[in-house]
Protein backbone atom coordinates (compact mmCIF):
# COMPACT_ATOMS: atom_id res chain seq x y z
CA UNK A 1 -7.31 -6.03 -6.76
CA UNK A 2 -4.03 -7.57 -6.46
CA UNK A 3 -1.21 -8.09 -9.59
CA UNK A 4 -0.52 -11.00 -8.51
CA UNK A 5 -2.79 -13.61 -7.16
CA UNK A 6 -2.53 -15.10 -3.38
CA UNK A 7 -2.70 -18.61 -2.28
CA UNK A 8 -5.34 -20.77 -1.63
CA UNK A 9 -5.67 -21.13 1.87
CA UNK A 10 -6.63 -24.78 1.84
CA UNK A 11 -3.92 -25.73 0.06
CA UNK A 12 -0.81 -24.19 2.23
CA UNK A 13 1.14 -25.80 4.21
CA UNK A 14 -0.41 -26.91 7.71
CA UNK A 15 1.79 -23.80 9.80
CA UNK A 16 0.45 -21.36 7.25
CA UNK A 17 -3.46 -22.60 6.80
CA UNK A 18 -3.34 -21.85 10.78
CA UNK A 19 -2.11 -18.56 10.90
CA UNK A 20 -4.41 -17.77 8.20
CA UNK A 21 -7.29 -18.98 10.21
CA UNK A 22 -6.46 -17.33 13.17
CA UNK A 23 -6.66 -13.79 10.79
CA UNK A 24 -9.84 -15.27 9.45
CA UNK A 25 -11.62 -15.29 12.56
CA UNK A 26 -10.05 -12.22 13.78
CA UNK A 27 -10.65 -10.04 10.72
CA UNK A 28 -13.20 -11.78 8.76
CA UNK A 29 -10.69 -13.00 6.43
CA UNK A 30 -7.11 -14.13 5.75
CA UNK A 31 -4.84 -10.49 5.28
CA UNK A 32 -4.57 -9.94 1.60
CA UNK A 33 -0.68 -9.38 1.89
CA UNK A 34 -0.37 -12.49 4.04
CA UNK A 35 -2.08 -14.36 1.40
CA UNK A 36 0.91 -12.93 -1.19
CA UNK A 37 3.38 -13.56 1.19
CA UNK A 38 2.19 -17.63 1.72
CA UNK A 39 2.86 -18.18 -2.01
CA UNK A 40 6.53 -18.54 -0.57
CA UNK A 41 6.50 -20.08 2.96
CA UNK A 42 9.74 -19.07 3.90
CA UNK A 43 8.78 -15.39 3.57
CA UNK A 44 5.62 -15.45 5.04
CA UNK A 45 7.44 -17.30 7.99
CA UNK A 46 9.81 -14.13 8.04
CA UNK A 47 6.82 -11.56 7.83
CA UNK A 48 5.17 -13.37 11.10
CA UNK A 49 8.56 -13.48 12.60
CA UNK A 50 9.09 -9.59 12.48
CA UNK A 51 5.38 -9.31 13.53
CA UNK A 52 5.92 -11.80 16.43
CA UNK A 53 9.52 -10.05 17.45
CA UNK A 54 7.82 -6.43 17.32
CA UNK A 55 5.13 -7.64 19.71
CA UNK A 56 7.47 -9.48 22.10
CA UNK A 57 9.23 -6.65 22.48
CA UNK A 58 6.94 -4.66 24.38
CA UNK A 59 8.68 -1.19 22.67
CA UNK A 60 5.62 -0.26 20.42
CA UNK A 61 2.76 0.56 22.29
CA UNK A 62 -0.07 -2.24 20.94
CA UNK A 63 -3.02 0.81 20.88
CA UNK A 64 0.21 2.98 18.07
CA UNK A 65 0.64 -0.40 16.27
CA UNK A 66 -3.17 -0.56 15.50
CA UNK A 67 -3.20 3.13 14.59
CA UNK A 68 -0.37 2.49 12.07
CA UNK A 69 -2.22 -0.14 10.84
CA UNK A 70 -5.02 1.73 9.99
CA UNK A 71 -3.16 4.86 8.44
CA UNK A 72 -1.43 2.13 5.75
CA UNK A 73 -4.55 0.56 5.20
CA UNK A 74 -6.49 3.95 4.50
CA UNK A 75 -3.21 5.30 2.71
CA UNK A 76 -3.59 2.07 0.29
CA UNK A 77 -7.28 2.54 -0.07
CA UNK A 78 -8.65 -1.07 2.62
CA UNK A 79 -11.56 -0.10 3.82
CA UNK A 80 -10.29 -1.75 6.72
């Protein structure tokens, strides 16, 4: 359980509810950190940015960026 509570989807900003949908039907849900992160739009905007830059990139590999992914979310206990 989170310290600190996350928003309520519903009641973000239009930009934000979508991105959070999109994770919802991706993963079953909105990303607990994302929903953190959207209590302050401007800093969820800057999380999604460095997400969005790091897969424009092309210099991680998608398949290591989904294995990293996994290792932080077993390393903070997400049954993922």
């Amino acid at each position: 359980m989170a310290r600190i509570d996350g928003v309520d989807p519903e009641k973000t900003e239009r930009r934000v509810r979508s991105a959070l949908e999109a994770q919802a039907e991706k993963w079953g849900g909105p990303l607990l950190n994302h929903l953190l992160y959207a209590r302050r739009p401007t800093i969820f905007r800057g999380a999604r940015a460095m997400w969005s830059g790091l897969d424009a990139s092309g210099l991680l590999d998608p398949r290591l960026v989904a294995l990293v992914n996994r290792r932080v979310a077993a390393l903070n206990g997400c049954v993922f």
